[in-house]
C-alpha atoms as a PDB file:
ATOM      1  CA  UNK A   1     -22.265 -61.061 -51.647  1.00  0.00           C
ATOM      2  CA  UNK A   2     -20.188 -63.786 -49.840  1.00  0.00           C
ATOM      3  CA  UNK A   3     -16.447 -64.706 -51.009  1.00  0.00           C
ATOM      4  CA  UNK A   4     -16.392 -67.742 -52.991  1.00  0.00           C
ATOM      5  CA  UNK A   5     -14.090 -69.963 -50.525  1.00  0.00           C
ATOM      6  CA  UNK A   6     -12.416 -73.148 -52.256  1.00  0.00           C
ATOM      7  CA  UNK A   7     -10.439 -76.021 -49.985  1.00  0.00           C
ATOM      8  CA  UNK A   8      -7.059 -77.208 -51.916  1.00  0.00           C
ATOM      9  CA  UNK A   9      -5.900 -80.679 -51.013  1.00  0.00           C
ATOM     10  CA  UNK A  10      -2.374 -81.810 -52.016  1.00  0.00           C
ATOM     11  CA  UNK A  11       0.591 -83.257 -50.192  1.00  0.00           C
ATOM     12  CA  UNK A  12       2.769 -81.414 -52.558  1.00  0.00           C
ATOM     13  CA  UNK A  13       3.066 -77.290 -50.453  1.00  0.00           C
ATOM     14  CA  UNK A  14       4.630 -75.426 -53.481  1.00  0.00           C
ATOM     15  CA  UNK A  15       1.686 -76.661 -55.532  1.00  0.00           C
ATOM     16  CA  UNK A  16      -0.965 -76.400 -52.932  1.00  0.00           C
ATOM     17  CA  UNK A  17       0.622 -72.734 -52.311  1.00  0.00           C
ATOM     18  CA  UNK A  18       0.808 -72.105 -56.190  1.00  0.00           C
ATOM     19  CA  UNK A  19      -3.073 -72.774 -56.515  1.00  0.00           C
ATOM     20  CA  UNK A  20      -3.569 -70.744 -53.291  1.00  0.00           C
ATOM     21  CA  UNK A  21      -2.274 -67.868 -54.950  1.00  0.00           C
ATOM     22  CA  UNK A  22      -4.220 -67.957 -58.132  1.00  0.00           C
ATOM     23  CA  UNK A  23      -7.777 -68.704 -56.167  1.00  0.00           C
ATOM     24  CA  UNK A  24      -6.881 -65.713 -53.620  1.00  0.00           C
ATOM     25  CA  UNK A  25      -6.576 -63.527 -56.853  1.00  0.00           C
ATOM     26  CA  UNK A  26      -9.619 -64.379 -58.325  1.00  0.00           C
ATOM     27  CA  UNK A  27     -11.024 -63.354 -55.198  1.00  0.00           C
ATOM     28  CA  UNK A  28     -11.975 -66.468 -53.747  1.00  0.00           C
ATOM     29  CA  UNK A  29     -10.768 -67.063 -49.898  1.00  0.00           C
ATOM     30  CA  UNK A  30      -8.765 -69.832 -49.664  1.00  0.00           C
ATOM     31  CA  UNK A  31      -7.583 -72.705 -47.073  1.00  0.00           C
ATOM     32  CA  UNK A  32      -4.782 -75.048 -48.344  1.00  0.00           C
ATOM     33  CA  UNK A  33      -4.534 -78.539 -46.760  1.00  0.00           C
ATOM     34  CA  UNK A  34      -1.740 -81.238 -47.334  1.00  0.00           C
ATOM     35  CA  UNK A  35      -3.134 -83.946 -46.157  1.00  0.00           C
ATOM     36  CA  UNK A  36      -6.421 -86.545 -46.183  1.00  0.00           C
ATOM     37  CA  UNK A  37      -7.999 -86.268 -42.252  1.00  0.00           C
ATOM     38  CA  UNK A  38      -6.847 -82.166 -42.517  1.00  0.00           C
ATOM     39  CA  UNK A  39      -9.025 -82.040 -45.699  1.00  0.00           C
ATOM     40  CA  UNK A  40     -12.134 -83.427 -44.365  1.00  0.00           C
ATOM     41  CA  UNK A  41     -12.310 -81.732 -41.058  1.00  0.00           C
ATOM     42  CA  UNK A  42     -11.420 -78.353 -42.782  1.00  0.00           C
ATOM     43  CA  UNK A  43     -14.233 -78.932 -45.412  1.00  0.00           C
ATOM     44  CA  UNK A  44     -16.729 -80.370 -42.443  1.00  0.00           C
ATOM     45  CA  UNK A  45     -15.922 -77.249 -40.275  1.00  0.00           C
ATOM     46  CA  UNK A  46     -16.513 -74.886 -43.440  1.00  0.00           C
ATOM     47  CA  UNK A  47     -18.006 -76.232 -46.163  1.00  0.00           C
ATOM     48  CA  UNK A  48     -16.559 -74.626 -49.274  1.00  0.00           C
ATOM     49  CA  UNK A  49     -17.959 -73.501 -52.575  1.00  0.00           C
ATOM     50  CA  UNK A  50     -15.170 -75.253 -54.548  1.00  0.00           C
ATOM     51  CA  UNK A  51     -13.022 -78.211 -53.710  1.00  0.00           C
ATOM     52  CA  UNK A  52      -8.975 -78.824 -55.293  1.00  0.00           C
ATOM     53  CA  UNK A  53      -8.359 -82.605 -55.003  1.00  0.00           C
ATOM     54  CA  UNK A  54      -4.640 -84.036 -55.662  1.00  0.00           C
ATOM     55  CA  UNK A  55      -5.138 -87.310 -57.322  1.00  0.00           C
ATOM     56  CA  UNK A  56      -1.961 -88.767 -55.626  1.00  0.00           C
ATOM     57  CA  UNK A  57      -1.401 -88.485 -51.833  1.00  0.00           C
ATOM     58  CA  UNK A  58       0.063 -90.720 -49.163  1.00  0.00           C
ATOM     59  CA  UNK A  59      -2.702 -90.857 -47.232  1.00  0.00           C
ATOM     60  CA  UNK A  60      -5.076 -91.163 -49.087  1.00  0.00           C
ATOM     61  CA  UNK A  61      -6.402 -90.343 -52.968  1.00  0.00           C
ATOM     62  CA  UNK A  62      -8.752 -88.247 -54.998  1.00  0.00           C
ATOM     63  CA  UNK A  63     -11.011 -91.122 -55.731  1.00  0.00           C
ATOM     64  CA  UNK A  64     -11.068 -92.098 -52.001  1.00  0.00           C
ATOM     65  CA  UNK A  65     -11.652 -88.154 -51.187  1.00  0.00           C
ATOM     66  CA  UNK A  66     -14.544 -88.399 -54.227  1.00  0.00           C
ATOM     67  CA  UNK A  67     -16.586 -90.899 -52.717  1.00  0.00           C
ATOM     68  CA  UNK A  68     -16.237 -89.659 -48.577  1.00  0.00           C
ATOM     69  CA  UNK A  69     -17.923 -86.108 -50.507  1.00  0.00           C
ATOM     70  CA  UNK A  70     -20.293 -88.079 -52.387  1.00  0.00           C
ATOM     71  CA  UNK A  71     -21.340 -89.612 -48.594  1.00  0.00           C
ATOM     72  CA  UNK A  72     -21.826 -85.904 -47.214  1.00  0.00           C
ATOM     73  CA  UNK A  73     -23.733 -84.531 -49.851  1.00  0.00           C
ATOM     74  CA  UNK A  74     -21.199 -81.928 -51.136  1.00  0.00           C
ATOM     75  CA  UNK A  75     -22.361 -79.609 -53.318  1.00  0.00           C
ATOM     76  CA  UNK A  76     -19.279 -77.555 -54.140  1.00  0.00           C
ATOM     77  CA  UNK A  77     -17.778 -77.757 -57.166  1.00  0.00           C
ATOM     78  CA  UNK A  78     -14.878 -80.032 -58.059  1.00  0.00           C
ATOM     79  CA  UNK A  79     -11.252 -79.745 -59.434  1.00  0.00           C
ATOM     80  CA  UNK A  80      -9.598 -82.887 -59.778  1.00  0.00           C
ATOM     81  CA  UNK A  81      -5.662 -82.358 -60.615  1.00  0.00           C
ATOM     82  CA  UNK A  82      -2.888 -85.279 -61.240  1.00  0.00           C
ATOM     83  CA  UNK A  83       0.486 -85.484 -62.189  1.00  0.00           C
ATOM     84  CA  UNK A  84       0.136 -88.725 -63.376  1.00  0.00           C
ATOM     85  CA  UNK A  85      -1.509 -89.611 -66.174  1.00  0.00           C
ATOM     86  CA  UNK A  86      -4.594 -87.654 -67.009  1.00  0.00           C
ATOM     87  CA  UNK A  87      -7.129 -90.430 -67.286  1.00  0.00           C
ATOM     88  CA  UNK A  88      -6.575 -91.106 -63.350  1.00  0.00           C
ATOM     89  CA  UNK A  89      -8.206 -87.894 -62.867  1.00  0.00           C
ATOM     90  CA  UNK A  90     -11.186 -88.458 -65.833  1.00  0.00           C
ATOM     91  CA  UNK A  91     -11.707 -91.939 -64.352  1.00  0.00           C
ATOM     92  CA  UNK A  92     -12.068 -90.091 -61.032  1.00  0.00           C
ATOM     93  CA  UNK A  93     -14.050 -87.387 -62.426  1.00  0.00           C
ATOM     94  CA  UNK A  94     -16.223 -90.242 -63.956  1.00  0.00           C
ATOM     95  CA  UNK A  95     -17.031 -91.797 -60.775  1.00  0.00           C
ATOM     96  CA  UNK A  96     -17.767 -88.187 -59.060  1.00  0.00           C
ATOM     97  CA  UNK A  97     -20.169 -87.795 -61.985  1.00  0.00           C
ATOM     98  CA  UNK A  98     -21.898 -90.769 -61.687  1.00  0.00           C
ATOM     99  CA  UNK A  99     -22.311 -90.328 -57.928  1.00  0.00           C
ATOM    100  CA  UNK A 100     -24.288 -87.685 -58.315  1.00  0.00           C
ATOM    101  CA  UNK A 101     -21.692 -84.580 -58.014  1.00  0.00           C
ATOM    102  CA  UNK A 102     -22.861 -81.204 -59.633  1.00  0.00           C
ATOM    103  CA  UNK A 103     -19.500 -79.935 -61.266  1.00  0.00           C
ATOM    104  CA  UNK A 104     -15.964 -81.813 -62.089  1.00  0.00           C
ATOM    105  CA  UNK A 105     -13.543 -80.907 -63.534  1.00  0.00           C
ATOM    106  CA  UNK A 106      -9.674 -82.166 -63.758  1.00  0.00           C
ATOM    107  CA  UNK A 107      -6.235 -80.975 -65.248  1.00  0.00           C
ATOM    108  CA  UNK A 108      -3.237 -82.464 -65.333  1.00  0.00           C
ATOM    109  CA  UNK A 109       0.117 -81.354 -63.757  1.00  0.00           C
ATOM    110  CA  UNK A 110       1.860 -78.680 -65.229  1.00  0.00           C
ATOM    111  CA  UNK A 111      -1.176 -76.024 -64.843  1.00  0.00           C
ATOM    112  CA  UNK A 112      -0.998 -73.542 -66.394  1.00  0.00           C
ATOM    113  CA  UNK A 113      -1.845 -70.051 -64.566  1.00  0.00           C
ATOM    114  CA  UNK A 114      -4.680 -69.606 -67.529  1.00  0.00           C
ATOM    115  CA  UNK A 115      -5.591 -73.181 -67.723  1.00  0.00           C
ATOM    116  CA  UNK A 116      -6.020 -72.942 -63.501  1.00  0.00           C
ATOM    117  CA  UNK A 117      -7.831 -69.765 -63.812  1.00  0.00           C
ATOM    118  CA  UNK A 118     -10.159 -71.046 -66.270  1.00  0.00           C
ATOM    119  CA  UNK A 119     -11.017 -73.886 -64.091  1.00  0.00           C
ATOM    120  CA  UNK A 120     -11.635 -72.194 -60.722  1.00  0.00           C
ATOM    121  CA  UNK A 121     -13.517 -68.749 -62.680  1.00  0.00           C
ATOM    122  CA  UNK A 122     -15.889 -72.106 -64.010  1.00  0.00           C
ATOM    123  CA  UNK A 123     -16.173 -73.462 -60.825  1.00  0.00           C
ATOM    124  CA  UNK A 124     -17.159 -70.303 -59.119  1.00  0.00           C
ATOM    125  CA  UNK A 125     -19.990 -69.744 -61.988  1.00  0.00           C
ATOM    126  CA  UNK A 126     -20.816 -66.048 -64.048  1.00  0.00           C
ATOM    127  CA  UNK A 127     -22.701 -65.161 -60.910  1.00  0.00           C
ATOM    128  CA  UNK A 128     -19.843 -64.563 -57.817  1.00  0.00           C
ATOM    129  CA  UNK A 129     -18.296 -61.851 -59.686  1.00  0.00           C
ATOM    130  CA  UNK A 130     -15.321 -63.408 -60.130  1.00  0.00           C
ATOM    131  CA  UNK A 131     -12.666 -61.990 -62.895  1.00  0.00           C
ATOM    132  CA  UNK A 132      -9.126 -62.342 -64.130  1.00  0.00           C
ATOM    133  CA  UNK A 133      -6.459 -60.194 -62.425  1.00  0.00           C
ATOM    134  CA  UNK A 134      -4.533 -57.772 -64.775  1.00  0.00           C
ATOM    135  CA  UNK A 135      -1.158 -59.564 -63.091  1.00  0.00           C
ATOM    136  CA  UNK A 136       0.119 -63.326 -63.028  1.00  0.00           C
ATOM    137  CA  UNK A 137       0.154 -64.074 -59.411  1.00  0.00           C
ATOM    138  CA  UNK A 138       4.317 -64.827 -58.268  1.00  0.00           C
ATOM    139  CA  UNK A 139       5.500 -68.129 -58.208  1.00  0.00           C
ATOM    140  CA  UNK A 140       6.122 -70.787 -61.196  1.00  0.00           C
ATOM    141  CA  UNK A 141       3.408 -72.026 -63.345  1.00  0.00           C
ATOM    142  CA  UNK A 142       3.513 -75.066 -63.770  1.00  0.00           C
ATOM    143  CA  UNK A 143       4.835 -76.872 -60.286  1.00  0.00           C
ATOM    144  CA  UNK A 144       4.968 -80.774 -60.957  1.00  0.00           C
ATOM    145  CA  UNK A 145       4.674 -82.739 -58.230  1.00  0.00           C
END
């Protein structure tokens, strides 16, 4: 069976890395973006099974990122994540819904590893053999941005 690849999104690098980690030990492969136009020709070029949206970017943000998915039919499943307050990333996971999207979901900033886990093991579905690690990945649960 293919690797479950997700595409992380978010201008913050310690985060972005932080979320990197935990995906590559779930056994997903992973490419980490910081920025808008890097996101969208990195999902264009390989179109992943699970997408990490930032809420909050310079560039550009999550609901912005929502709808230019919604326009290319996406089908990969959705993790919204904010550090700002938590119904910025329901209202966007509202709009993905209503679009049409298959699977959102959204935390808010401090993750936890377990809470991250949970989300991306969901994402990936029972079906890509995905499981827990025995060992938290290195780096500091929790990164705000």
């Amino acid at each position: 069976m293919d690797c479950k690849r997700v595409l992380i999104v978010d201008d913050e690098p310690r985060f972005a890395a932080f979320v990197g980690r935990v995906a590559e030990q779930l056994g997903f492969g992973v490419e980490v973006t910081h920025h808008g136009l890097e996101f969208q020709r990195a999902y264009l070029r390989d179109r992943p099974d699970v997408v990490v949206i930032d809420m909050v970017m310079p560039d550009i943000d999550g609901n912005e990122l929502v709808l230019w998915l919604v326009d290319r039919g996406c089908e990969a499943d959705i993790i919204i994540i904010t550090g700002y307050h938590p119904d910025y990333a329901v209202n966007a996971r509202l709009l993905a819904e209503y679009k049409g999207m298959r699977s959102v979901a959204t935390l808010s900033k401090p993750v936890s590893i377990a809470r991250l886990r949970q989300a991306l093991m969901a994402a990936a579905g029972a079906d890509a053999g995905i499981a827990a690690p025995d060992t938290e990945p290195d780096g500091e649960p929790g990164l705000q941005e």
